[in-house]
PDB file of N, CA and C in Angstrom:
ATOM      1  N   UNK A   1    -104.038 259.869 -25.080  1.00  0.00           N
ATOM      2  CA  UNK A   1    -104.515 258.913 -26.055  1.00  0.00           C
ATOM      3  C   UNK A   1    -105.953 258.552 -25.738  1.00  0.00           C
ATOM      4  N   UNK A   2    -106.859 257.775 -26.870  1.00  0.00           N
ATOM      5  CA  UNK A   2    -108.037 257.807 -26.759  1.00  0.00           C
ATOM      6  C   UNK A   2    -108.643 256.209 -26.734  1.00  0.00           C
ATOM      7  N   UNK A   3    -109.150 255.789 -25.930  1.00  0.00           N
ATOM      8  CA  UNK A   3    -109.629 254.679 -26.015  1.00  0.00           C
ATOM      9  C   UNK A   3    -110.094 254.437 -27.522  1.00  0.00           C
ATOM     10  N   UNK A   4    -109.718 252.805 -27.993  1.00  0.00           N
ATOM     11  CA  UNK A   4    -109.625 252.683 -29.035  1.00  0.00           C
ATOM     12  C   UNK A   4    -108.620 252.349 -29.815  1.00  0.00           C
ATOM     13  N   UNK A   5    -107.486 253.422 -29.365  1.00  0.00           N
ATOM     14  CA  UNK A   5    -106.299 254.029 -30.363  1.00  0.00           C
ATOM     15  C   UNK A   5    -105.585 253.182 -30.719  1.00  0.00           C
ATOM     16  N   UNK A   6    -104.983 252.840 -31.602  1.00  0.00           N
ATOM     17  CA  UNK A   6    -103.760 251.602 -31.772  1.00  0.00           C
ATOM     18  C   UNK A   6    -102.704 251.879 -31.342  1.00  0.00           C
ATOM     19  N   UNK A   7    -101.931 251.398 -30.522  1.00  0.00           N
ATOM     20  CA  UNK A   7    -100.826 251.621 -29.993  1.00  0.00           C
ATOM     21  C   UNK A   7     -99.833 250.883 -29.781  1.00  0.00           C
ATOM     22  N   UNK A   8     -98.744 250.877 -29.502  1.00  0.00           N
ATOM     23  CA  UNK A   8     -97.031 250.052 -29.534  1.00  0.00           C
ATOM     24  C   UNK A   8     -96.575 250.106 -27.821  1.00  0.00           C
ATOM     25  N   UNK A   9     -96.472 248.842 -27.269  1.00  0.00           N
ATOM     26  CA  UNK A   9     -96.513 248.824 -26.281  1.00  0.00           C
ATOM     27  C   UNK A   9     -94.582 248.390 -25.856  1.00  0.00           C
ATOM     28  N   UNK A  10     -94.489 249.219 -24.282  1.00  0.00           N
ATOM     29  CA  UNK A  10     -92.938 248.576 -24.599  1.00  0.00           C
ATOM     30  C   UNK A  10     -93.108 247.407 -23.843  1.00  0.00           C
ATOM     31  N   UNK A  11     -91.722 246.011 -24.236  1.00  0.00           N
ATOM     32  CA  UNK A  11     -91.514 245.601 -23.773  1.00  0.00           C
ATOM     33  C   UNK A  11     -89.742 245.348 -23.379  1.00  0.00           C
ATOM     34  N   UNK A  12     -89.699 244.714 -21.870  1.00  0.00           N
ATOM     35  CA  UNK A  12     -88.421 244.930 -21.858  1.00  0.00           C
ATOM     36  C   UNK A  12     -87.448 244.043 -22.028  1.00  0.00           C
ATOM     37  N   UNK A  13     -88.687 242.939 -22.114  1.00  0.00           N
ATOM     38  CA  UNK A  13     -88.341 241.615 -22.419  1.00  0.00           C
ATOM     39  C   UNK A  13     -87.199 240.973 -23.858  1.00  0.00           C
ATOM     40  N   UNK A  14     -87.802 242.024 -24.275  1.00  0.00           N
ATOM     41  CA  UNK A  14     -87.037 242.461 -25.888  1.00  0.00           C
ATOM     42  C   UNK A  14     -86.233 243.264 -26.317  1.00  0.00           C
ATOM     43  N   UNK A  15     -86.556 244.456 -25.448  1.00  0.00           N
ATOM     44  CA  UNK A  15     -85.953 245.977 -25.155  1.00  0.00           C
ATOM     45  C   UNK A  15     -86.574 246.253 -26.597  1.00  0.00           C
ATOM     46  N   UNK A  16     -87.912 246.162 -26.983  1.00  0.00           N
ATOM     47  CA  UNK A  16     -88.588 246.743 -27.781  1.00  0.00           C
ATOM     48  C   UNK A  16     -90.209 247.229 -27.778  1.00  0.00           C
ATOM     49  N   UNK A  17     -90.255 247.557 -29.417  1.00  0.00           N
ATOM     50  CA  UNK A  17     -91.823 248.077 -29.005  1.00  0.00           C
ATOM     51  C   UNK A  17     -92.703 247.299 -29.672  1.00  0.00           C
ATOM     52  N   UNK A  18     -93.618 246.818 -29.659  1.00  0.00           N
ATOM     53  CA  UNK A  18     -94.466 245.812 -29.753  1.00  0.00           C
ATOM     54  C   UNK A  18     -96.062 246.409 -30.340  1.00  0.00           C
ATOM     55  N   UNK A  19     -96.304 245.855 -31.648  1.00  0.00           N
ATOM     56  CA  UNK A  19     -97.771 246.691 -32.260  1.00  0.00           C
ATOM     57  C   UNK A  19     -98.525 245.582 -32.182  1.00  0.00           C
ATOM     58  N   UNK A  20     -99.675 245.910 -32.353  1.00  0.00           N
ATOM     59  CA  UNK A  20    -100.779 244.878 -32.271  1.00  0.00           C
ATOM     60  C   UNK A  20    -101.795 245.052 -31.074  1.00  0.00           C
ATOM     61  N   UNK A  21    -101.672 246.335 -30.642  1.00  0.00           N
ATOM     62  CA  UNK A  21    -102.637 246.727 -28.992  1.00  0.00           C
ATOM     63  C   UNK A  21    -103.263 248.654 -29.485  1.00  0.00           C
ATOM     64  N   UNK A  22    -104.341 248.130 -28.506  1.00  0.00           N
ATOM     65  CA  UNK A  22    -105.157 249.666 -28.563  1.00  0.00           C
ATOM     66  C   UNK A  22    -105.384 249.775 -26.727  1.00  0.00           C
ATOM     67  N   UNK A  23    -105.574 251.013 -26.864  1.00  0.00           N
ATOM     68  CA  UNK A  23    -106.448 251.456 -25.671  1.00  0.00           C
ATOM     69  C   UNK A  23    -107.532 251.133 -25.430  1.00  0.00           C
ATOM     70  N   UNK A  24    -107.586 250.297 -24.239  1.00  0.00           N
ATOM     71  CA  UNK A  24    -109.070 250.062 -24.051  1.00  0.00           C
ATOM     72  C   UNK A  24    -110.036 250.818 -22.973  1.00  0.00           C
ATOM     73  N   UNK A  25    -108.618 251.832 -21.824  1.00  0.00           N
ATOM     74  CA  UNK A  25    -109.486 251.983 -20.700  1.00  0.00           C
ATOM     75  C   UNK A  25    -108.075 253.396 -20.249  1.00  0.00           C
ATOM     76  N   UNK A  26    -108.724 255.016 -19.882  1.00  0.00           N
ATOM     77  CA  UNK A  26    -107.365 255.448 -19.205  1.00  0.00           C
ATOM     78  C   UNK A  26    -108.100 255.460 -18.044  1.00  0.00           C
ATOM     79  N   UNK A  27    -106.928 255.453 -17.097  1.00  0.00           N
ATOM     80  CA  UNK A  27    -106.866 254.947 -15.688  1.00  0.00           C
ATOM     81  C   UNK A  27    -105.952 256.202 -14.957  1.00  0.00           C
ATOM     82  N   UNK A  28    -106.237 255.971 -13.724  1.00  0.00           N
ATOM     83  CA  UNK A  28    -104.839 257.188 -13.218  1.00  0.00           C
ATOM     84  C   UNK A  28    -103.344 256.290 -13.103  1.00  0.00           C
ATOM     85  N   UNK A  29    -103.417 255.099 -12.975  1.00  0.00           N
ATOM     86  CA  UNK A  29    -101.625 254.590 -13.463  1.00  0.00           C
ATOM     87  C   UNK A  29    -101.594 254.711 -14.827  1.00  0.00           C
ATOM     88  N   UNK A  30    -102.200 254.626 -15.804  1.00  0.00           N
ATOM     89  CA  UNK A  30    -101.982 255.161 -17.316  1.00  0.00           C
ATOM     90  C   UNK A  30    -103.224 254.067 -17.855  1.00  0.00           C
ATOM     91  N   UNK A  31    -102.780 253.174 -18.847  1.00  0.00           N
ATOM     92  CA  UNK A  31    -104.088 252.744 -19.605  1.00  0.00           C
ATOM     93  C   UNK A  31    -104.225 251.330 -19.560  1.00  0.00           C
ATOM     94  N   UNK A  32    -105.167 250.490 -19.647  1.00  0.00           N
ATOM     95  CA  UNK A  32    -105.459 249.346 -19.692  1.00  0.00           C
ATOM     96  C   UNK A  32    -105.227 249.148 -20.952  1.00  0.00           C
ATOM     97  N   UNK A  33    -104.771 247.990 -21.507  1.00  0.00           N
ATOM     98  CA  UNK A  33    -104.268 247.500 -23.436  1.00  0.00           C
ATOM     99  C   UNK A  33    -104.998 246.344 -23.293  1.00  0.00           C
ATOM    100  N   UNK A  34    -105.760 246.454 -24.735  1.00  0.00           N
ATOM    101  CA  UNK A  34    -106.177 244.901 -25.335  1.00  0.00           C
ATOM    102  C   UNK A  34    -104.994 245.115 -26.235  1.00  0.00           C
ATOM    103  N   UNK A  35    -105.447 243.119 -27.099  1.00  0.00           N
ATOM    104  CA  UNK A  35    -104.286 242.677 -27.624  1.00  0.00           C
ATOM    105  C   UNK A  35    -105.475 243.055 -29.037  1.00  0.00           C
ATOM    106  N   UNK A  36    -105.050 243.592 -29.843  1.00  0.00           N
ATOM    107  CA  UNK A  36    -105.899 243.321 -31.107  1.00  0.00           C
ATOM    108  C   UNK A  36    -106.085 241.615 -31.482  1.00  0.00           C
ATOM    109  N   UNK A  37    -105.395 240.989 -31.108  1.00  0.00           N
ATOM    110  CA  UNK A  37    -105.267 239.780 -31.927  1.00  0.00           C
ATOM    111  C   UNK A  37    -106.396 238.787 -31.514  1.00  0.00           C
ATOM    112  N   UNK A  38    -106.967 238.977 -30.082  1.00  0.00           N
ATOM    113  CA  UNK A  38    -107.682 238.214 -29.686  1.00  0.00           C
ATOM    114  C   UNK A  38    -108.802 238.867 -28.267  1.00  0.00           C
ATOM    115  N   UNK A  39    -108.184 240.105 -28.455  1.00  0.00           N
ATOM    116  CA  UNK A  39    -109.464 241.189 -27.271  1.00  0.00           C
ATOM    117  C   UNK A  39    -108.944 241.001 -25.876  1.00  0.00           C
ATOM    118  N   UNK A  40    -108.036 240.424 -25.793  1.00  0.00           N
ATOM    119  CA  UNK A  40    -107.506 240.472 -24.299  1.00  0.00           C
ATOM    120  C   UNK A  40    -106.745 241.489 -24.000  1.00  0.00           C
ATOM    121  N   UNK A  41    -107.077 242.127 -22.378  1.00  0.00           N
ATOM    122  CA  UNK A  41    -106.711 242.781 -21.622  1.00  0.00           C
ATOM    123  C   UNK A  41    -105.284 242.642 -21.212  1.00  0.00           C
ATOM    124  N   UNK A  42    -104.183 243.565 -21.237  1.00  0.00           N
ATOM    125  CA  UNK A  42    -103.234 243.182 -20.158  1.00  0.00           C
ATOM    126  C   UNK A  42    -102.781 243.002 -18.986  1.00  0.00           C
ATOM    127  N   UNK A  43    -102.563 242.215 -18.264  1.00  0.00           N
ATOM    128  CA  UNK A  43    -102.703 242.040 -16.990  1.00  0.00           C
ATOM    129  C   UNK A  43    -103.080 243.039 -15.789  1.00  0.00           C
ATOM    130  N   UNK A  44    -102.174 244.291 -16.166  1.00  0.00           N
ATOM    131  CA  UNK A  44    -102.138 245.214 -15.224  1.00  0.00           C
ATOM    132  C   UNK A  44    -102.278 246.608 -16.045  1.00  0.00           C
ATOM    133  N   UNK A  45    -102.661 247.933 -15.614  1.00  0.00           N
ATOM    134  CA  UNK A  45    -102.432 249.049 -15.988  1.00  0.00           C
ATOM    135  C   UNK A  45    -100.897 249.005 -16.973  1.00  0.00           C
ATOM    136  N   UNK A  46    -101.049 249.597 -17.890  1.00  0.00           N
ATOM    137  CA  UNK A  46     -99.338 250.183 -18.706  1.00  0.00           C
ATOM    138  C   UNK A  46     -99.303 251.515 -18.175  1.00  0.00           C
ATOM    139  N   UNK A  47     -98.147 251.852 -17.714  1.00  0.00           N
ATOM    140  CA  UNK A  47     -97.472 252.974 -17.721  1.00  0.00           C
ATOM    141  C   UNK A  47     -97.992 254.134 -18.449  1.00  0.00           C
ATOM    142  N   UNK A  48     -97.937 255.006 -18.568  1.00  0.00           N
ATOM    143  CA  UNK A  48     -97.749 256.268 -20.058  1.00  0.00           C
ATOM    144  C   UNK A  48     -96.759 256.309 -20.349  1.00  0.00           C
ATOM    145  N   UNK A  49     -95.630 255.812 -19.851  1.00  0.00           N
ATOM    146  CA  UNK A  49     -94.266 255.748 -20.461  1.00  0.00           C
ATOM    147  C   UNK A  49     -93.614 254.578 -21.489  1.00  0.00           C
ATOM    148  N   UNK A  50     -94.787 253.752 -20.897  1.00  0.00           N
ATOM    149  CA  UNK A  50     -94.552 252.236 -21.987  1.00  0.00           C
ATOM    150  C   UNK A  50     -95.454 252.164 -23.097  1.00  0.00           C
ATOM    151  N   UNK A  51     -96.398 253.161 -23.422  1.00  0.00           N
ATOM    152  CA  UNK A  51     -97.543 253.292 -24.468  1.00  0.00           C
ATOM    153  C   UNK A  51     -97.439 254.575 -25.497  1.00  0.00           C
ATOM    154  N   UNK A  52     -97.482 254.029 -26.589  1.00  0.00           N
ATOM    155  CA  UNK A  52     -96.909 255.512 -27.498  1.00  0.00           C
ATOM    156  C   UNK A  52     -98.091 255.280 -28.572  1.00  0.00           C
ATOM    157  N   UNK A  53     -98.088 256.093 -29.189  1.00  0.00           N
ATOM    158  CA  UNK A  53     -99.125 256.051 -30.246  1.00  0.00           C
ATOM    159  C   UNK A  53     -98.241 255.269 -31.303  1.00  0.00           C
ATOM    160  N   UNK A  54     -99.204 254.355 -32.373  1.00  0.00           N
ATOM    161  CA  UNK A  54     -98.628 253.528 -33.455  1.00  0.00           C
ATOM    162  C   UNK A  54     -97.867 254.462 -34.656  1.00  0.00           C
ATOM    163  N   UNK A  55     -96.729 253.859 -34.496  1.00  0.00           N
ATOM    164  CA  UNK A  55     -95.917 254.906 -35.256  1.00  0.00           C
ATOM    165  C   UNK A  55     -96.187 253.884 -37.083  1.00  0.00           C
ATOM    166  N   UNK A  56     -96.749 254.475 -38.192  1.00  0.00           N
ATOM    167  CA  UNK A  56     -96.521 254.361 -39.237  1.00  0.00           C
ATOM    168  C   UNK A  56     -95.676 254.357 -40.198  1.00  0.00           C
ATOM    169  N   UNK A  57     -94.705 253.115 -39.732  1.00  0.00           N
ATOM    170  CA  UNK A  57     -93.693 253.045 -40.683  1.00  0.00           C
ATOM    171  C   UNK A  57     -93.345 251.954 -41.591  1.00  0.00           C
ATOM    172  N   UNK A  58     -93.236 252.235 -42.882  1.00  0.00           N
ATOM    173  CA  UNK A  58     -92.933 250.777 -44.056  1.00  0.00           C
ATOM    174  C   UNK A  58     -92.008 249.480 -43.084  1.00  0.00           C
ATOM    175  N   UNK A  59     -92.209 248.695 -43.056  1.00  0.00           N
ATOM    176  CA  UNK A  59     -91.342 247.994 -43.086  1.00  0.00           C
ATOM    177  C   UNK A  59     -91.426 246.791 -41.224  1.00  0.00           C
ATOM    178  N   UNK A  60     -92.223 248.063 -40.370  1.00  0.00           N
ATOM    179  CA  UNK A  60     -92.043 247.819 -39.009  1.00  0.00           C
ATOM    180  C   UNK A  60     -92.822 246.271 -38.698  1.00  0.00           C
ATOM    181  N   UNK A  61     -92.445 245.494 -37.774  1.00  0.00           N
ATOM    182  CA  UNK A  61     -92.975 244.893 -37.843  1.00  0.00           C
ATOM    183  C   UNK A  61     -92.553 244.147 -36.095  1.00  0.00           C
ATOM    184  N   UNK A  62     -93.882 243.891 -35.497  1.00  0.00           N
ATOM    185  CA  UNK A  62     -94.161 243.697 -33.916  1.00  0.00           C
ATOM    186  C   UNK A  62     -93.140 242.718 -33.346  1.00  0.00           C
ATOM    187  N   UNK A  63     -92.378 243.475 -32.134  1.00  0.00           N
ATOM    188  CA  UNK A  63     -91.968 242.228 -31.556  1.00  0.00           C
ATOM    189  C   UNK A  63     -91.842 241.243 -30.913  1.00  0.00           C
ATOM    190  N   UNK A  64     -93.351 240.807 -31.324  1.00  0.00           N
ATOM    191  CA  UNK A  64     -94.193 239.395 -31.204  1.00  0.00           C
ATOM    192  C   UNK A  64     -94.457 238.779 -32.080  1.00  0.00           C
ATOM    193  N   UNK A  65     -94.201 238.920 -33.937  1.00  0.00           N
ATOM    194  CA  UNK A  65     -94.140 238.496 -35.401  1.00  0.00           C
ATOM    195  C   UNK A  65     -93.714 237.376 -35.066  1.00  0.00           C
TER     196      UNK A  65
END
């Protein structure tokens, strides 16, 4: 993925996937996420296993709404 990219982040908190984040930085633990909503960073590196590209679908909606 490319810095920038919009992406769906997991959480497990929910046991879901969560939109509203891009790539801001890849790293060798996987990527640094801002929040679109307000430009903040996430605390720590994400995984590549917890970061997927934004899937385009009617209806989806973040589970942080």
């Amino acid at each position: 993925m490319d810095i920038g990219q919009p992406v769906e982040v997991y959480t497990a908190f929910v046991d879901a996937w969560a939109s509203g984040f891009e790539i801001a930085d890849v790293v060798p633990e996987g990527y640094w996420v801002r929040r679109q909503s307000d430009g903040s960073l996430l605390p720590d590196p994400t995984s590549d296993i917890h970061v997927r590209p934004l899937a385009h679908r009617g209806g989806h909606s973040s589970a942080w709404d």
